[in-house]
Protein backbone atom coordinates (compact mmCIF):
# COMPACT_ATOMS: atom_id res chain seq x y z
CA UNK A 1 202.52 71.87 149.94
CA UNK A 2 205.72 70.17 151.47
CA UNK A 3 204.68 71.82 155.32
CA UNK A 4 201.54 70.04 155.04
CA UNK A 5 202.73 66.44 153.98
CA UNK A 6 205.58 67.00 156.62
CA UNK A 7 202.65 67.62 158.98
CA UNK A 8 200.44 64.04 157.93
CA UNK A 9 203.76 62.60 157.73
CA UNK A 10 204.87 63.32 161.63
CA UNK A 11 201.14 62.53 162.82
CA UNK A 12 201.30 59.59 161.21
CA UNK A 13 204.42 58.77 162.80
CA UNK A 14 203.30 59.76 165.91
CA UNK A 15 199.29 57.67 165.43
CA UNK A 16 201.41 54.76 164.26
CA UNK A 17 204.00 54.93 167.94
CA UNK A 18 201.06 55.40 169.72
CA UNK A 19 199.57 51.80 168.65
CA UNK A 20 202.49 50.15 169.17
CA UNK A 21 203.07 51.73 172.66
CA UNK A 22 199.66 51.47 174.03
CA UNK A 23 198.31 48.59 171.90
CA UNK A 24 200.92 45.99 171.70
CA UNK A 25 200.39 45.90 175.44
CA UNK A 26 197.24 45.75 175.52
CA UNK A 27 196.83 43.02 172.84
CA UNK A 28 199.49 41.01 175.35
CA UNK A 29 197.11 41.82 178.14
CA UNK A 30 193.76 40.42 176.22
CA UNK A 31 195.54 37.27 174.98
CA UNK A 32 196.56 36.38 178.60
CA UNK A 33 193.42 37.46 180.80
CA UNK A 34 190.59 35.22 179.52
CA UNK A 35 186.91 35.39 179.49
CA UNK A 36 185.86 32.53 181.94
CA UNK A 37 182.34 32.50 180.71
CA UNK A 38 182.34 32.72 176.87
CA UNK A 39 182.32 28.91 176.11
CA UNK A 40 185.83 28.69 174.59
CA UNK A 41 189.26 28.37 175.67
CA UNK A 42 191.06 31.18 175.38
CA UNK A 43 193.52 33.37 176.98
CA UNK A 44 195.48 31.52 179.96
CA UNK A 45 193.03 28.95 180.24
CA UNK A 46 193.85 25.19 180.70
CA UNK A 47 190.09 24.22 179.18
CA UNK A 48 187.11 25.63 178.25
CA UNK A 49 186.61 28.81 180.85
CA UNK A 50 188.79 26.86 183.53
CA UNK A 51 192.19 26.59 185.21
CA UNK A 52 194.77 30.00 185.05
CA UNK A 53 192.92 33.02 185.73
CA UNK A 54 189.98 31.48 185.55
CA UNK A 55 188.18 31.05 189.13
CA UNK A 56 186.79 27.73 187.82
CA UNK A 57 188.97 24.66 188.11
CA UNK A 58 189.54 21.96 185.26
CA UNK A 59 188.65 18.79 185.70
CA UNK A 60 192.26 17.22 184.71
CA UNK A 61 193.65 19.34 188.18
CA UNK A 62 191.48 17.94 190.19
CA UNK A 63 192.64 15.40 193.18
CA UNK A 64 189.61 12.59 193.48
CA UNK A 65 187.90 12.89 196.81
CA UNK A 66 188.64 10.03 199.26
CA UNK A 67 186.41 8.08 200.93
CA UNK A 68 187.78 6.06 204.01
CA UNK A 69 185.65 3.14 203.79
CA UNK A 70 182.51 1.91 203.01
CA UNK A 71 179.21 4.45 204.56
CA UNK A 72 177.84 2.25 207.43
CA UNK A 73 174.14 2.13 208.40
CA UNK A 74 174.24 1.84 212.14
CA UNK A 75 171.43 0.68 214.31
CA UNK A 76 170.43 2.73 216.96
CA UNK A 77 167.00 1.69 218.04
CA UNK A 78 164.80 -1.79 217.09
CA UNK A 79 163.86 -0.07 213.38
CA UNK A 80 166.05 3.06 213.94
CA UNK A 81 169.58 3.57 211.98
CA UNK A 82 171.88 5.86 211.24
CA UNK A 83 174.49 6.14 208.47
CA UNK A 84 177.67 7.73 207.70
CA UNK A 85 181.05 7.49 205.88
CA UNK A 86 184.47 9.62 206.66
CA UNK A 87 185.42 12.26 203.01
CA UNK A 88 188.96 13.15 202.57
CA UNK A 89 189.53 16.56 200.32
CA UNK A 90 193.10 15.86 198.77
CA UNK A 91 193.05 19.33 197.00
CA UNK A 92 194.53 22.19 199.25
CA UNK A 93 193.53 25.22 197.04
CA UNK A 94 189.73 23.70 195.65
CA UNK A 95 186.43 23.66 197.32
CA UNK A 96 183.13 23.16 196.09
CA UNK A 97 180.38 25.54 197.77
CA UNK A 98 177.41 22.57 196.78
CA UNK A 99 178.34 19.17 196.28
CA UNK A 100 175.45 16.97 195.65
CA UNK A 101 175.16 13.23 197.10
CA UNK A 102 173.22 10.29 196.78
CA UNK A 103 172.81 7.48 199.88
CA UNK A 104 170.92 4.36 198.74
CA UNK A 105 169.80 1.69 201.25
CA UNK A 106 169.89 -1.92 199.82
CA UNK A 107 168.35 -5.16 202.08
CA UNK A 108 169.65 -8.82 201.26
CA UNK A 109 168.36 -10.42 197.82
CA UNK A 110 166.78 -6.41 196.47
CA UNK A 111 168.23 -4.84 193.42
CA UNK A 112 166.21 -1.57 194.01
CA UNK A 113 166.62 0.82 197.19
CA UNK A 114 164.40 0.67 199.91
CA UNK A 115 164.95 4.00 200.71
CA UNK A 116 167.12 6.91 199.20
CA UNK A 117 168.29 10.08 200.44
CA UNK A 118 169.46 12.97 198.39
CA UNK A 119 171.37 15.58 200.07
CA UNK A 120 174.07 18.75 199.12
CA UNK A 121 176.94 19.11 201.38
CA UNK A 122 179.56 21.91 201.33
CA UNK A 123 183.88 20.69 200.66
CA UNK A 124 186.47 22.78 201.87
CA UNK A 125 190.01 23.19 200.62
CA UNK A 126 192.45 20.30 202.15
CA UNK A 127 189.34 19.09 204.66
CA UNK A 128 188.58 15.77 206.30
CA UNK A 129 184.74 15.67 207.57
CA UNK A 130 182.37 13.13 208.20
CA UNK A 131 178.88 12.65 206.26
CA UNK A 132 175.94 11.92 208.43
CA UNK A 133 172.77 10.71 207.61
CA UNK A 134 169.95 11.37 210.35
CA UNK A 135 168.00 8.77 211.86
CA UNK A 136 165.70 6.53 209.57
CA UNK A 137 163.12 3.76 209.86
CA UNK A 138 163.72 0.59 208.22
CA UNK A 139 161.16 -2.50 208.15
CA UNK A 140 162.77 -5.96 208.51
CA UNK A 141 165.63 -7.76 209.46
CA UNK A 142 168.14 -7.03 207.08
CA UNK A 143 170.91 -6.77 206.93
CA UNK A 144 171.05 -3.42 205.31
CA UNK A 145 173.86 -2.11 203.39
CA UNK A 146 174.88 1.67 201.92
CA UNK A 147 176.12 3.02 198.43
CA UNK A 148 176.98 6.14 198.78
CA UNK A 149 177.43 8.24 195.31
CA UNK A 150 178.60 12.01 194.69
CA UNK A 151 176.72 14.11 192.07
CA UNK A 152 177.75 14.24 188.35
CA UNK A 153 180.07 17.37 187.75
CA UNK A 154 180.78 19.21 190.83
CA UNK A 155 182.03 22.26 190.46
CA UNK A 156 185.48 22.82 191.99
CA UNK A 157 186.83 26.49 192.48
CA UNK A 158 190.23 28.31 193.49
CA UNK A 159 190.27 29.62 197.33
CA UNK A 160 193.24 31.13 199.30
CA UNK A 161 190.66 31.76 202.58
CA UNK A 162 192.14 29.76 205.33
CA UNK A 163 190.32 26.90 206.54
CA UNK A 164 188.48 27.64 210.44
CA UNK A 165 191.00 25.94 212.96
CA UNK A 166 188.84 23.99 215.46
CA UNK A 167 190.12 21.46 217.27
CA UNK A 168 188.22 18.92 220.05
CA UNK A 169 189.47 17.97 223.45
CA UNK A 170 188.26 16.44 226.18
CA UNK A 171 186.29 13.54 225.06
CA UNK A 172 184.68 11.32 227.31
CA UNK A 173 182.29 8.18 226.74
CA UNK A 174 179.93 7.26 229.34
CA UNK A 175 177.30 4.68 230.03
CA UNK A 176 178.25 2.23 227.59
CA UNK A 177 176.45 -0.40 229.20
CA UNK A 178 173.27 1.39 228.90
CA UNK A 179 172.72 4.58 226.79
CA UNK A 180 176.27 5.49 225.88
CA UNK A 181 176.87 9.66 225.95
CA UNK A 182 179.80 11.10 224.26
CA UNK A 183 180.91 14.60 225.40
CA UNK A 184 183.87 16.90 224.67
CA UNK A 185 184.56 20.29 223.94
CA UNK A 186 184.99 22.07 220.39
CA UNK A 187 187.77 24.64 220.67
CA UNK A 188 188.25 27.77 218.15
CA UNK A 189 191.62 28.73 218.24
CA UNK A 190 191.15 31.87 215.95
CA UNK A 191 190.29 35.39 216.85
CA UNK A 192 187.50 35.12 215.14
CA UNK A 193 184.03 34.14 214.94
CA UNK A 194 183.43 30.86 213.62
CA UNK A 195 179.76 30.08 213.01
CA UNK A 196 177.16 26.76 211.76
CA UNK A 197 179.87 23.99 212.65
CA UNK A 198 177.97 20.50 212.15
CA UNK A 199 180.09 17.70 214.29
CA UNK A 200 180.10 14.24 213.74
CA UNK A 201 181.40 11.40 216.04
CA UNK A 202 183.00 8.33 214.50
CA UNK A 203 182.98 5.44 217.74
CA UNK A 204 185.16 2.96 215.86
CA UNK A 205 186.47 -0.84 217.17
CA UNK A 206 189.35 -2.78 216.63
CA UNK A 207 189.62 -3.54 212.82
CA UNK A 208 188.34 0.38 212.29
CA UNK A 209 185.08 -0.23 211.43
CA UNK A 210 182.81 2.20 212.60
CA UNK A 211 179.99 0.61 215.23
CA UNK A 212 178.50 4.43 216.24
CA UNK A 213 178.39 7.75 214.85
CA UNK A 214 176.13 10.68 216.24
CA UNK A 215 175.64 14.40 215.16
CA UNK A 216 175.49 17.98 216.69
CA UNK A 217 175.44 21.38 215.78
CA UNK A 218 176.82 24.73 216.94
CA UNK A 219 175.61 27.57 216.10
CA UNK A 220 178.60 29.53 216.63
CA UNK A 221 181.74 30.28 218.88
CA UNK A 222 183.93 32.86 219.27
CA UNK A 223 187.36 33.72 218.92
CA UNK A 224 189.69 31.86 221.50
CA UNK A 225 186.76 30.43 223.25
CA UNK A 226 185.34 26.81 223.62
CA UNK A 227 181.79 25.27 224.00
CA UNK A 228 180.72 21.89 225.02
CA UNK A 229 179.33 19.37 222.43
CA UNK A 230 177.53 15.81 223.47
CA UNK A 231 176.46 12.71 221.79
CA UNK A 232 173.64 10.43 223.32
CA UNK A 233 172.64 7.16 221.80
CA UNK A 234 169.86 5.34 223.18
CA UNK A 235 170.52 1.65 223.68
CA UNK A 236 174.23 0.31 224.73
CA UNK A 237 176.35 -0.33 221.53
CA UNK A 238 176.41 -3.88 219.97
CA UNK A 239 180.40 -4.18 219.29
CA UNK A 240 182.34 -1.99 222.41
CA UNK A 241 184.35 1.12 220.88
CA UNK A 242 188.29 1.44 221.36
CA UNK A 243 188.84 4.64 219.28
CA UNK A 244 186.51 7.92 218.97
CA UNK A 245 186.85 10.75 216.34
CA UNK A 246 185.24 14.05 216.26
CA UNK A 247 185.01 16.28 213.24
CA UNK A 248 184.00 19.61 213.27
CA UNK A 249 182.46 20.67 209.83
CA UNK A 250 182.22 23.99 209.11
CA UNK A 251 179.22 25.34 206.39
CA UNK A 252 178.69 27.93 204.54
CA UNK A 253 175.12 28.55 206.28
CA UNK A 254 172.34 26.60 207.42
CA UNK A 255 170.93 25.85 204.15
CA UNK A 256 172.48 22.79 203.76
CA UNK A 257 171.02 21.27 206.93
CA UNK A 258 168.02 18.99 206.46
């Protein structure tokens, strides 16, 4: 009967509105949000489950780090050194949580290592920190050199968290004829609570080159408040310092301290 096709005929109407109202939308919505884990590009992506919505960032966006120099092994003692090198993060929205790195130790005339250190350190958005390598034993005379190599593949991601803002006053270096302390104080100037800082201290001389670096860490400090750090070395420095830096580094946690 006419009533009932009039009837299929409205609903069909009506069914067909319906998918155009609620699934041209949605279609829209699906073709732009991708799935950042499915092994394909699709969706807003810039590559394969990277770049636009995607927390993961693609390789082609991605600012090289900058090293400021070559890493330095430092003698500290008569078979004691130290090493490090000064990082420059030129991307202001990517971090990586674990970035591996390599430090191999080379004497004159070796093509192989004498001793190699493999280590994970935490990059934060826009950051300039220092690398430090704890004190080592080394046998001979030397001299001993550095290479110092990131990890294949680090893994860069999005952030919009602000970066802690410490800053460091007050240094003073003592007893450089003798054994040379370095102290100063590490100031948070947030409101908040700003916890597992690891400092380094760059001495550096005329040219730049770095002739001392040291380490510390502090456990936390609090909003608006300041704590005092120090540096001790234990024989007088070969080549007298002109210029000191101090970088606060702050990590995730205490995992990546060895």
């Amino acid at each position: 009967p006419w009533a009932t096709r009039r009837k299929g005929i409205i609903f069909l109407v009506f069914f067909v509105a319906l998918l155009i109202v609620i699934g041209g939308p949605a279609y829209f919505f699906i073709q732009d949000n991708p799935v950042c884990n499915n092994g394909v590009q699709d969706g807003d992506e810039n590559g394969v489950d990277c770049g636009g919505s995607c927390q993961l960032i693609c390789k082609p966006e991605i600012l090289p780090l900058i090293t400021r120099g070559e890493m330095r092994v430092l003698k500290i003692a008569t078979t004691t050194y130290v090493a490090s090198i000064l990082i420059e993060n030129p991307n202001i929205d990517g971090e990586v949580k674990r970035a591996p790195y390599k430090i191999s130790i080379y004497t004159s005339g070796t093509k192989e290592p004498v001793k190699t250190f493999n280590r994970e350190t935490y990059i934060g958005r826009g950051s300039t920190f220092a690398l430090f390598q704890e004190p080592f034993t080394l046998a001979g005379l030397g001299p001993f050199r550095a290479v110092f190599e990131w990890g294949d593949n680090l893994v860069w991601e999005k952030t919009e968290e602000e970066p802690p803002l410490l800053t460091v006053d007050g240094t003073d270096l003592s007893q450089i004829d003798s054994n040379p302390k370095l102290e100063a104080k590490l100031i948070n100037r947030t409101e908040e609570v700003i916890s597992n800082i690891e400092v380094v201290a760059l001495l550096s001389d005329v040219n730049g080159n770095t002739v001392a670096s040291g380490k510390t860490f502090v456990d936390l400090v609090s909003g608006g408040e300041s704590v005092p750090i120090s540096f001790n070395w234990p024989e007088a420095f070969e080549v007298p310092p002109v210029s000191i830096r101090v970088l606060p580094h702050v990590l995730p946690d205490k995992s990546y301290l060895r």
